[in-house]
PDB file of N, CA and C in Angstrom:
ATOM      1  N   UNK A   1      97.232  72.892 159.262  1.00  0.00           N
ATOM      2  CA  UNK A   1      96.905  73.734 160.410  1.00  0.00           C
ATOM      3  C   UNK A   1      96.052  72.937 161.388  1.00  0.00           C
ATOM      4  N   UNK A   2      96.434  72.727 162.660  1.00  0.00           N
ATOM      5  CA  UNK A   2      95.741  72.165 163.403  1.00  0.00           C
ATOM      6  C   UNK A   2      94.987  72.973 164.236  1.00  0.00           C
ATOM      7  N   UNK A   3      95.289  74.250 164.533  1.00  0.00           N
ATOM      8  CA  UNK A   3      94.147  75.101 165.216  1.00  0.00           C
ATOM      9  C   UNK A   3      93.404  75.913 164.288  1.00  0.00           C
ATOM     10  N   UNK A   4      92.105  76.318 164.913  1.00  0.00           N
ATOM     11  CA  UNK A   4      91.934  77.815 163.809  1.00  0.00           C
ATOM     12  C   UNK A   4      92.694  78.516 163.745  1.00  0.00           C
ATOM     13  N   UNK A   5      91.938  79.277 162.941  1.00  0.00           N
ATOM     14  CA  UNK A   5      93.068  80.925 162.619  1.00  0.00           C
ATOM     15  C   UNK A   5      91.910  81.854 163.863  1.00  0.00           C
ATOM     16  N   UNK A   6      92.706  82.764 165.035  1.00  0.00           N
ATOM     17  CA  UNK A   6      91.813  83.128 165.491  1.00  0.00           C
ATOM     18  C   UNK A   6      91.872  84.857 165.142  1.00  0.00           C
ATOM     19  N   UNK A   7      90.892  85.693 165.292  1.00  0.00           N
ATOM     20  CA  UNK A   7      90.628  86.940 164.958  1.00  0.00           C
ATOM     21  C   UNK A   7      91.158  87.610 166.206  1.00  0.00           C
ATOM     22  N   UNK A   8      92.205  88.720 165.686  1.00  0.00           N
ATOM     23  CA  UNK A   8      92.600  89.576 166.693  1.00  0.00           C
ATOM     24  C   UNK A   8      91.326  90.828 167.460  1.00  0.00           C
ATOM     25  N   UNK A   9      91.086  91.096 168.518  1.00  0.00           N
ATOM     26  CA  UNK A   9      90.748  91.634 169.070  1.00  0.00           C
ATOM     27  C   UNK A   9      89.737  92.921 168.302  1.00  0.00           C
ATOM     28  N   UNK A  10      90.884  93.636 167.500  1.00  0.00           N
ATOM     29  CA  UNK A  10      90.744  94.805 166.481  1.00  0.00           C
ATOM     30  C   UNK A  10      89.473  93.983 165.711  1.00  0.00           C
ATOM     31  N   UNK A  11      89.960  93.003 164.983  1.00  0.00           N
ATOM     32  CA  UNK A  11      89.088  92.499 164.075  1.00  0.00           C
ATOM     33  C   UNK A  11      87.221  91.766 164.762  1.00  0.00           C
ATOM     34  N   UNK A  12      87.659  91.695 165.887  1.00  0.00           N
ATOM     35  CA  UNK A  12      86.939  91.159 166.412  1.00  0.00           C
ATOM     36  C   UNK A  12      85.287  92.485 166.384  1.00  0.00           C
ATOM     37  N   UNK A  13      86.446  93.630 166.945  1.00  0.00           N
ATOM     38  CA  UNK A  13      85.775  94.358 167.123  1.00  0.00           C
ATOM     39  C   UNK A  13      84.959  95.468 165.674  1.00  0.00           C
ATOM     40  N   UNK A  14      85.656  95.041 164.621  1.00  0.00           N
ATOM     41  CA  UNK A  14      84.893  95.704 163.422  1.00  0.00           C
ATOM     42  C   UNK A  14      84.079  94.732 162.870  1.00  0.00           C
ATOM     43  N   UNK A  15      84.039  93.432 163.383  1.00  0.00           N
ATOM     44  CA  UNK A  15      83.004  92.570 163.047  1.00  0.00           C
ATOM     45  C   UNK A  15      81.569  92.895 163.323  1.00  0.00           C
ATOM     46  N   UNK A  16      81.750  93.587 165.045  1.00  0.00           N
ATOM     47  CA  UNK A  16      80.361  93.725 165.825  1.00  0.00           C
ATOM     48  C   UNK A  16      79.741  94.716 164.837  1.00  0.00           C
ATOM     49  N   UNK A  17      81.129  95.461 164.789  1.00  0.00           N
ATOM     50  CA  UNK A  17      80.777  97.275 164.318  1.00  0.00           C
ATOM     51  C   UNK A  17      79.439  96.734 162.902  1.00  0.00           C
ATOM     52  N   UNK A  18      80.214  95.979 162.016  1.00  0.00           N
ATOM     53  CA  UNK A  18      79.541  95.579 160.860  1.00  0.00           C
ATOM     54  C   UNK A  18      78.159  94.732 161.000  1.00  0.00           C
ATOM     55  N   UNK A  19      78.113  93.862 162.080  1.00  0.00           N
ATOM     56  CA  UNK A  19      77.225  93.564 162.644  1.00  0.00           C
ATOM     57  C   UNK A  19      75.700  93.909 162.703  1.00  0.00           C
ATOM     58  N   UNK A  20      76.274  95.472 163.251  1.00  0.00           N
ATOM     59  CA  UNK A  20      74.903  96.667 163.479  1.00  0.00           C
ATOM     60  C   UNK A  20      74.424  97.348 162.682  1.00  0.00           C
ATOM     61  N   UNK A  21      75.636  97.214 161.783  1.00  0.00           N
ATOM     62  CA  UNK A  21      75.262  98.382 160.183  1.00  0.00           C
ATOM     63  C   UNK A  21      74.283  97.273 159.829  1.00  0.00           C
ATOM     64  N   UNK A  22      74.352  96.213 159.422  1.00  0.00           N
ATOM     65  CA  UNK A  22      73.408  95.022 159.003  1.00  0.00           C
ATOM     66  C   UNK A  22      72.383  94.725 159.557  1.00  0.00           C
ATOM     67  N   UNK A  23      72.465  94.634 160.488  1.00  0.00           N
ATOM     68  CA  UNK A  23      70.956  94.926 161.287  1.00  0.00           C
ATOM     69  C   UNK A  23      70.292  96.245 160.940  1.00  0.00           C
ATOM     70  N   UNK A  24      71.012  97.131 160.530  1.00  0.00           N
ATOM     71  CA  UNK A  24      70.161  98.200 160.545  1.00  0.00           C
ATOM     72  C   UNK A  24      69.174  98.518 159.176  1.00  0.00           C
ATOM     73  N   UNK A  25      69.840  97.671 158.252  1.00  0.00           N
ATOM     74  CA  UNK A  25      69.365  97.811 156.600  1.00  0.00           C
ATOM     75  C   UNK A  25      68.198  97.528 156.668  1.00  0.00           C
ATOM     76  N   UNK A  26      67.509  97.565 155.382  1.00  0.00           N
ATOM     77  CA  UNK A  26      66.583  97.154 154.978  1.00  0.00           C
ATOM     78  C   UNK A  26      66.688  95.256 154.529  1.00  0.00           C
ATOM     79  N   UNK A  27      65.702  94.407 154.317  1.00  0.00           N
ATOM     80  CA  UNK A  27      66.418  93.204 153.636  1.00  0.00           C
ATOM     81  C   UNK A  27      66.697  93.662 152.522  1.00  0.00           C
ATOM     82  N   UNK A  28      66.086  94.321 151.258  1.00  0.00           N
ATOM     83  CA  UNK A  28      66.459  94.807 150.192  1.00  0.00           C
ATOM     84  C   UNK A  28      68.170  95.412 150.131  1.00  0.00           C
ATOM     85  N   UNK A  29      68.242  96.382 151.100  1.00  0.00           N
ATOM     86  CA  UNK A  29      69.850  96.702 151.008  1.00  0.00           C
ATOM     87  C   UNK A  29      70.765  95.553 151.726  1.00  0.00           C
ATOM     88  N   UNK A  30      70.385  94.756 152.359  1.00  0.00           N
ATOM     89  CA  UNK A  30      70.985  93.972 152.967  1.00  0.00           C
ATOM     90  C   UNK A  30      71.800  92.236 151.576  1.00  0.00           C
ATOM     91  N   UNK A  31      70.605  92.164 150.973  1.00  0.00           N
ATOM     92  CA  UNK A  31      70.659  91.438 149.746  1.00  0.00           C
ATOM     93  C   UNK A  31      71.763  92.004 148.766  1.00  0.00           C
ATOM     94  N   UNK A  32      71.328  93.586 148.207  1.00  0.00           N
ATOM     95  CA  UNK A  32      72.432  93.833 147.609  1.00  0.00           C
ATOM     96  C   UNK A  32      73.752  94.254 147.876  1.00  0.00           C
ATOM     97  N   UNK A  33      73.886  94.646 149.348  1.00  0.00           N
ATOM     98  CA  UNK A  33      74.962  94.397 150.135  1.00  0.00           C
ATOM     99  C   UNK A  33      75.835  93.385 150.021  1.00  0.00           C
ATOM    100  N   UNK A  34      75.295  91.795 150.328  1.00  0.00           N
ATOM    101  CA  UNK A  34      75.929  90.885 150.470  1.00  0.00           C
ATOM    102  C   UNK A  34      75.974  90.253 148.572  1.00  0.00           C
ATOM    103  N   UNK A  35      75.358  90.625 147.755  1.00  0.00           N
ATOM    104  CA  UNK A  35      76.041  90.051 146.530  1.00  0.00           C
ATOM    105  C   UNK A  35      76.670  91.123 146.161  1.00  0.00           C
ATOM    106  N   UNK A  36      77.270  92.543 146.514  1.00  0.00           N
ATOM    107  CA  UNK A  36      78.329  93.242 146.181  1.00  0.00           C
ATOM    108  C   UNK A  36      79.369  92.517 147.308  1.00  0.00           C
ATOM    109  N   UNK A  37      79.286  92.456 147.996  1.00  0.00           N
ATOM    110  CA  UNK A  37      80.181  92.013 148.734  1.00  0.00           C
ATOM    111  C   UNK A  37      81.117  90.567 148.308  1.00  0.00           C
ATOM    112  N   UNK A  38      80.376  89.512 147.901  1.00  0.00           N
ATOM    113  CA  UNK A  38      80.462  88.496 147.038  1.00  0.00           C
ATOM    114  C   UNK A  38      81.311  88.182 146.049  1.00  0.00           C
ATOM    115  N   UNK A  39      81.124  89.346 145.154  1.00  0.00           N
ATOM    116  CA  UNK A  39      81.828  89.908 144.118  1.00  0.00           C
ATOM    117  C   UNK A  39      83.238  90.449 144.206  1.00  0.00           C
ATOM    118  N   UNK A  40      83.303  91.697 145.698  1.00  0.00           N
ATOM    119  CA  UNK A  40      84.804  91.570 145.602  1.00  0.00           C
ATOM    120  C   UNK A  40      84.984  90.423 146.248  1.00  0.00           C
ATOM    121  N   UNK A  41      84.595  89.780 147.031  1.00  0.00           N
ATOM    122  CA  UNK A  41      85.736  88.040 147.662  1.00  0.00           C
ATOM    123  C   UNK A  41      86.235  87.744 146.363  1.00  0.00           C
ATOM    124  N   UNK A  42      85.258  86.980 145.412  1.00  0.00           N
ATOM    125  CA  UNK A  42      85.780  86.561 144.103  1.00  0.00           C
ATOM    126  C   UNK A  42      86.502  87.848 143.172  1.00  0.00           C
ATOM    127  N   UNK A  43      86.858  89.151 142.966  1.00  0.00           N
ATOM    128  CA  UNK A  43      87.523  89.781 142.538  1.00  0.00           C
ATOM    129  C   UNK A  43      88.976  89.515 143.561  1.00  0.00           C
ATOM    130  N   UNK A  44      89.191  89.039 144.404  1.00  0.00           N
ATOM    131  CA  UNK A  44      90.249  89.443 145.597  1.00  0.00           C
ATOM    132  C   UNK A  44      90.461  88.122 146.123  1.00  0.00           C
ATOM    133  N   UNK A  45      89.482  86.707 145.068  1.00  0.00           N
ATOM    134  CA  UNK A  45      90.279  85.628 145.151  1.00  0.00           C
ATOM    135  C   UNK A  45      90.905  85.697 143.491  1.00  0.00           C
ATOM    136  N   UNK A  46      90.209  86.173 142.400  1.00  0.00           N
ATOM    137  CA  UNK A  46      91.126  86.043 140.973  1.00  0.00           C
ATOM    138  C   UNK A  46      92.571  87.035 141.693  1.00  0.00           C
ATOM    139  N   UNK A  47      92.450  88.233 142.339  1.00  0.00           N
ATOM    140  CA  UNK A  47      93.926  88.996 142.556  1.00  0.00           C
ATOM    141  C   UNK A  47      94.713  88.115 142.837  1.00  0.00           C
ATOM    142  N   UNK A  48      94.307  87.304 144.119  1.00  0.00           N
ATOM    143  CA  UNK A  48      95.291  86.496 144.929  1.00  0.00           C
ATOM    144  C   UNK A  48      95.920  85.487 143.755  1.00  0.00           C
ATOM    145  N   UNK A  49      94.979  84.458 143.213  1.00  0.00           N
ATOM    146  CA  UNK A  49      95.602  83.757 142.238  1.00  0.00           C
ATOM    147  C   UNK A  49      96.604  84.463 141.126  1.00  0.00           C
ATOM    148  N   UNK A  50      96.216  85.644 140.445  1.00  0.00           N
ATOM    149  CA  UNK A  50      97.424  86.160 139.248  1.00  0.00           C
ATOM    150  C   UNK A  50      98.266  86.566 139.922  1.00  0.00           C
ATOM    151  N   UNK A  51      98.252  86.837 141.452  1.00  0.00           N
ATOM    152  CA  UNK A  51      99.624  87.144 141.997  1.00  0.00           C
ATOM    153  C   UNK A  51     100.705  85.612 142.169  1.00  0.00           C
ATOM    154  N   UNK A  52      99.962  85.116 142.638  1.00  0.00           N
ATOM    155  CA  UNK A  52     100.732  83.835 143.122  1.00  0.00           C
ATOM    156  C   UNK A  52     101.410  83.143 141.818  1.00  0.00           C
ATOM    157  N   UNK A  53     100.398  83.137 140.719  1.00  0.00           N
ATOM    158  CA  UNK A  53     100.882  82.608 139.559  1.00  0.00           C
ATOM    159  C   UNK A  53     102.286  83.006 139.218  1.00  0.00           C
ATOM    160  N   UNK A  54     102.101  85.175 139.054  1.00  0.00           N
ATOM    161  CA  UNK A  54     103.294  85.260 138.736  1.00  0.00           C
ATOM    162  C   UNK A  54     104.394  85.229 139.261  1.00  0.00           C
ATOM    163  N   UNK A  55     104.269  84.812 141.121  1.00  0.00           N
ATOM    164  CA  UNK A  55     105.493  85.278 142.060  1.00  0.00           C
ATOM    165  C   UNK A  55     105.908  83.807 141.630  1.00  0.00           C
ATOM    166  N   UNK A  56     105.373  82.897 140.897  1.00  0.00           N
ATOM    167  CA  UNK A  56     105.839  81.609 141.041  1.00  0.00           C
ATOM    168  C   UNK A  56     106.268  81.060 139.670  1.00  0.00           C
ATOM    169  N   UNK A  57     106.020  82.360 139.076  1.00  0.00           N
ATOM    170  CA  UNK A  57     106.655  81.803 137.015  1.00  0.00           C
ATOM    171  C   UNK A  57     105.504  80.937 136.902  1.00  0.00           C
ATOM    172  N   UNK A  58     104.769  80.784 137.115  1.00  0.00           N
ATOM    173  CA  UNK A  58     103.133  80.306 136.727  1.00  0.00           C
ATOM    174  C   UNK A  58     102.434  80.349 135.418  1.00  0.00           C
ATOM    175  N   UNK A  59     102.732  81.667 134.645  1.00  0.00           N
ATOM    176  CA  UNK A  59     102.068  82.982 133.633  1.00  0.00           C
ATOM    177  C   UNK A  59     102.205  82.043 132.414  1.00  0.00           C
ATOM    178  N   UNK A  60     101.560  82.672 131.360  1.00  0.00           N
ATOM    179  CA  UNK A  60     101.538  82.667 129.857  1.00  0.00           C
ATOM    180  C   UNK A  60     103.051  82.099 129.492  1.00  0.00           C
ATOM    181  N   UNK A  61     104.291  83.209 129.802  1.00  0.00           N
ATOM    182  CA  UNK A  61     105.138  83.613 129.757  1.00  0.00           C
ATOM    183  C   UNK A  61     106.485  83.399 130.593  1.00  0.00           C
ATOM    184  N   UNK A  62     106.114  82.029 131.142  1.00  0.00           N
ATOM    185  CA  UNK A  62     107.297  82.066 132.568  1.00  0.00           C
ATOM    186  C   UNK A  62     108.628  82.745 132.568  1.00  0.00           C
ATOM    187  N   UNK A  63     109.321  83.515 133.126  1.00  0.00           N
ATOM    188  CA  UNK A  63     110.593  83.578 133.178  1.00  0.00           C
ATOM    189  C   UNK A  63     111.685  82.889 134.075  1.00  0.00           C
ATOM    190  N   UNK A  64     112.400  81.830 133.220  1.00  0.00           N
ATOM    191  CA  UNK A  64     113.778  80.701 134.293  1.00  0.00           C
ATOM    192  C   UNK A  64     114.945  81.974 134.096  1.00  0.00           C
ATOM    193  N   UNK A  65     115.589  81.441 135.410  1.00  0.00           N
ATOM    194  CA  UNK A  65     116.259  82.360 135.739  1.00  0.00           C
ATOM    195  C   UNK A  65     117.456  81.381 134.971  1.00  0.00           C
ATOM    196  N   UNK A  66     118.702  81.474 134.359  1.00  0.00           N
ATOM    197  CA  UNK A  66     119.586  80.525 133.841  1.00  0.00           C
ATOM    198  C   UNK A  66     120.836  80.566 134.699  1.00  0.00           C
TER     199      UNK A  66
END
């Protein structure tokens, strides 16, 4: 990829939205905010990987097509 990836408009705009909610916390909720948050990235990077594995016969178990 030679350019970024750029954020559509929409996205642009629930960024700000999220923005203000964060400003508005406490640091205490703000802390446990961002290590729940953390948690799903890495829950929703293991998804991404067992998907890819299996769209690709990856698994325990591969299935060849004969």
């Amino acid at each position: 990829m030679s350019q970024p990836i750029q954020l559509s408009l929409e996205q642009q705009f629930s960024i700000r939205s999220f923005e203000t909610q964060v400003q508005r916390m406490s640091r205490e909720q703000a802390q446990e905010f961002l290590i729940k948050l953390y948690e799903q990235m890495m829950v929703r990077e293991n998804m991404y990987k067992e998907f890819l594995k299996h769209e690709w016969g990856l698994g325990a178990n591969p299935q060849f097509e004969s």
